[in-house]
N, C-alpha and C. Protein backbone atom coordinates (compact mmCIF):
# COMPACT_ATOMS: atom_id res chain seq x y z
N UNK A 1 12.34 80.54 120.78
CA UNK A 1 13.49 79.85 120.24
C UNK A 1 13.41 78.40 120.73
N UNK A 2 13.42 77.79 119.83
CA UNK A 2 13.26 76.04 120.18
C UNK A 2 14.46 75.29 120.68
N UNK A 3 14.30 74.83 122.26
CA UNK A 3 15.53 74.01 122.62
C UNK A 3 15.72 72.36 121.73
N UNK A 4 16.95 72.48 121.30
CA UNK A 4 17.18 71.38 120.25
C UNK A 4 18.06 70.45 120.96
N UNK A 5 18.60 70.53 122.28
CA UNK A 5 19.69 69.59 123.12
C UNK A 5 19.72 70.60 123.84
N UNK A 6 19.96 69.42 125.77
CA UNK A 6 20.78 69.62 126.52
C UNK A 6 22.01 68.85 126.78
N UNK A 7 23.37 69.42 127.32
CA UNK A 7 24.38 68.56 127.15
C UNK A 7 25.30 69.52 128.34
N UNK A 8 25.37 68.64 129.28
CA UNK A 8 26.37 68.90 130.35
C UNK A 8 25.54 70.51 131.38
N UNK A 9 24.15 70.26 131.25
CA UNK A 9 23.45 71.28 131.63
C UNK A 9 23.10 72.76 130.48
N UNK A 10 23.84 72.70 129.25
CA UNK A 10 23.78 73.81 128.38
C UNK A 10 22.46 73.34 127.88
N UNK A 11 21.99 74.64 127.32
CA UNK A 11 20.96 74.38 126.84
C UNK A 11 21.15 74.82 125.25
N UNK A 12 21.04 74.04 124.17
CA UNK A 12 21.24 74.67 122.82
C UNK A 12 19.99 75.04 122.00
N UNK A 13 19.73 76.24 121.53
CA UNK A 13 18.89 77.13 120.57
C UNK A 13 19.32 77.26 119.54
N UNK A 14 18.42 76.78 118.36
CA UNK A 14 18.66 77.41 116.81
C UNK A 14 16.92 77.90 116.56
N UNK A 15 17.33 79.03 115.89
CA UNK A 15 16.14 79.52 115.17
C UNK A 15 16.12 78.71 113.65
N UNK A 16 15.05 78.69 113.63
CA UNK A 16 14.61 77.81 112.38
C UNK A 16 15.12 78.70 110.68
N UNK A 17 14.57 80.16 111.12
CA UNK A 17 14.91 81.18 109.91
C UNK A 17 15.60 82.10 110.34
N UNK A 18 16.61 81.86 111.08
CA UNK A 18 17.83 83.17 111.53
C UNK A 18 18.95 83.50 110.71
N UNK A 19 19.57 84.56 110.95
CA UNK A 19 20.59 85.31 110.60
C UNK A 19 21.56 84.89 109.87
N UNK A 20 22.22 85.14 109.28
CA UNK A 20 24.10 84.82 108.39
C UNK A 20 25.13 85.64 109.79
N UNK A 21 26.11 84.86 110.23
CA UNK A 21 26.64 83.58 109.86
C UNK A 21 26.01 82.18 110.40
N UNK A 22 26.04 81.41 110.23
CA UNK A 22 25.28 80.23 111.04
C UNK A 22 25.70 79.96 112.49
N UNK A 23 25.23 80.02 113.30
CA UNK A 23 25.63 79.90 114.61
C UNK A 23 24.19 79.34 116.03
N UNK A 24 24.60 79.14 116.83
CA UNK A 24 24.21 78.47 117.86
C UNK A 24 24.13 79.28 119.07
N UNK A 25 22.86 79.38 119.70
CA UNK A 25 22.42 80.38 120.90
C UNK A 25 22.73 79.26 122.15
N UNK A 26 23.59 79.14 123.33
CA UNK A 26 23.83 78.52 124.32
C UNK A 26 23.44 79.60 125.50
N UNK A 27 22.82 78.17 126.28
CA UNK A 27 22.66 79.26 127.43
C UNK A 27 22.91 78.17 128.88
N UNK A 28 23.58 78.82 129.99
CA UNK A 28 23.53 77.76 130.87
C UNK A 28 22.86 78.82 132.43
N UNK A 29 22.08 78.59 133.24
CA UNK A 29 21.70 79.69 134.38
C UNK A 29 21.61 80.91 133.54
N UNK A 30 22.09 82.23 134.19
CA UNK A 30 21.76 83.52 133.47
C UNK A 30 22.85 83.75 132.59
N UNK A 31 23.46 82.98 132.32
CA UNK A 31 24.53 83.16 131.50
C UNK A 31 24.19 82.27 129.83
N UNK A 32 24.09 82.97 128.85
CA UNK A 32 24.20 82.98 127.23
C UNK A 32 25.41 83.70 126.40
N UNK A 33 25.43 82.88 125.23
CA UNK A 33 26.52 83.13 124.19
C UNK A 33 25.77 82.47 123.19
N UNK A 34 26.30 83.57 121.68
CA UNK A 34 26.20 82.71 120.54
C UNK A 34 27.39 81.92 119.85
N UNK A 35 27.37 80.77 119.45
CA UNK A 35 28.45 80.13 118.71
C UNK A 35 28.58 80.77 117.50
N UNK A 36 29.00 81.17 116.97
CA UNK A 36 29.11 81.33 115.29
C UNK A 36 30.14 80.63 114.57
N UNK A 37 29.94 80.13 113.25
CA UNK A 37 30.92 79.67 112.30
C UNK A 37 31.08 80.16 111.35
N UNK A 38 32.35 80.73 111.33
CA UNK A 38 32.59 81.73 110.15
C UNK A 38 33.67 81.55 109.01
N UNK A 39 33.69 81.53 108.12
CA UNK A 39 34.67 81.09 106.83
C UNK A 39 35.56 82.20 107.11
N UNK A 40 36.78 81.63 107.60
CA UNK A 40 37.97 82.60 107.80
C UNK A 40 39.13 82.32 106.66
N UNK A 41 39.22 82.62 105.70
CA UNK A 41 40.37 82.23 104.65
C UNK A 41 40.01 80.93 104.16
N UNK A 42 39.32 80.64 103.60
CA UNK A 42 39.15 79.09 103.63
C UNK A 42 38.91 78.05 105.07
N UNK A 43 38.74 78.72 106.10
CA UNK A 43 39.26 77.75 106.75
C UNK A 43 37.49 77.67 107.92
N UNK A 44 36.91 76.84 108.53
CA UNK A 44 35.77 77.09 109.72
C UNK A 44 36.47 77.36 110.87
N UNK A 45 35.88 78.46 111.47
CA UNK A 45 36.39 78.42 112.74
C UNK A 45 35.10 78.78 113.57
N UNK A 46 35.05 78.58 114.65
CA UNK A 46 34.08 78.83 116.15
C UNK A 46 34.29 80.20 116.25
N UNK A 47 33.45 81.14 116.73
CA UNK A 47 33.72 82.21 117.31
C UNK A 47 32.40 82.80 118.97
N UNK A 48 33.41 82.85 120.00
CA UNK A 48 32.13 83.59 120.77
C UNK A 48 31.67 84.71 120.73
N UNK A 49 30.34 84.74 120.86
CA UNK A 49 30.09 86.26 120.94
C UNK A 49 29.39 85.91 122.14
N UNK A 50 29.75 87.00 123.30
CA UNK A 50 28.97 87.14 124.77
C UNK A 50 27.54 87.96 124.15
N UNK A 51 26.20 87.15 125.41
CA UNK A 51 24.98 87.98 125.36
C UNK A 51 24.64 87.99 126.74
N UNK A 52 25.07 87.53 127.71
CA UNK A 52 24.86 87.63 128.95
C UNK A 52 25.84 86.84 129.77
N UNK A 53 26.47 87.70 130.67
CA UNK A 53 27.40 86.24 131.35
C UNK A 53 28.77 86.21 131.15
N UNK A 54 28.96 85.07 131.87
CA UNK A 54 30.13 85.02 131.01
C UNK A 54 30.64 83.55 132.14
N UNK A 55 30.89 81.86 130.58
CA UNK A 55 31.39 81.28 130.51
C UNK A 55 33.11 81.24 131.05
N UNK A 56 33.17 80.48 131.79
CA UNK A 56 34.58 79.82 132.19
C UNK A 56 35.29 79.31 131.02
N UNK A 57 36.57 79.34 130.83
CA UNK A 57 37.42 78.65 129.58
C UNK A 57 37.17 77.22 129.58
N UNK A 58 36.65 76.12 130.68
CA UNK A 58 36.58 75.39 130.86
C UNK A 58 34.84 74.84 130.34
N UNK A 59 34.23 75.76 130.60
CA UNK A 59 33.14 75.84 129.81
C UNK A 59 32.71 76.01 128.32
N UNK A 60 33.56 77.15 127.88
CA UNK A 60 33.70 77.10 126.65
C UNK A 60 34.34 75.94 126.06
N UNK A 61 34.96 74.64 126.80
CA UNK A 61 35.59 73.79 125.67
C UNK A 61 34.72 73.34 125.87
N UNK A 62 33.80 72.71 126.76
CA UNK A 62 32.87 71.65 126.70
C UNK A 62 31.95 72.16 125.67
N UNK A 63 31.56 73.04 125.45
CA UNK A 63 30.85 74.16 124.41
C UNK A 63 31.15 73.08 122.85
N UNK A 64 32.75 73.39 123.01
CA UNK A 64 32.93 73.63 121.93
C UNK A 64 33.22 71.64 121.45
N UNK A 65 33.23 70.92 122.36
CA UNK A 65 33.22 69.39 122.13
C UNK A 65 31.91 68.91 121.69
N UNK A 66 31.10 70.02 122.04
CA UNK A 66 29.36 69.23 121.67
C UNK A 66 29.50 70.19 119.89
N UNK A 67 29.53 71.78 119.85
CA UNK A 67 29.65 72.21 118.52
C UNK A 67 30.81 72.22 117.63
N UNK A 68 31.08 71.13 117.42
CA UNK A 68 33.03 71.33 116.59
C UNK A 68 32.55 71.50 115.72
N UNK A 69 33.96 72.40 114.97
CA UNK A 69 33.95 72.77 113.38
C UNK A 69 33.82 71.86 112.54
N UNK A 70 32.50 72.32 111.67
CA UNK A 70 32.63 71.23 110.91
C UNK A 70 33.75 70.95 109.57
């Protein structure tokens, strides 16, 4: 998986030919999450999904200041 940015120590992963919904592999030490963006009623929203770990709320915003909805 190709690192595409670091930012505030995260490290961000996109696969080139991955999965539906579109989303973002973060990883910081042994701790990973995927971002996903998902069409909720019309509307984008962020969603976490845990894969190892587990992010601070304070972490997750910085997360989420580098991936905002587009």
């Amino acid at each position: 998986m190709p690192l595409f940015y670091t930012y505030k120590g995260f490290k961000f992963y996109i696969h080139s030919n991955d999965h539906n919904p579109p989303h973002v592999h973060v990883n910081k030490a042994e701790h990973e999450i995927r971002v996903k963006y998902n069409d909720l009623y019309g509307a984008i929203i962020i969603e976490f999904e845990k894969i190892r770990g587990k992010f601070s709320p304070a972490e997750k915003s910085d997360i989420e200041d580098f991936v905002p909805a587009p």
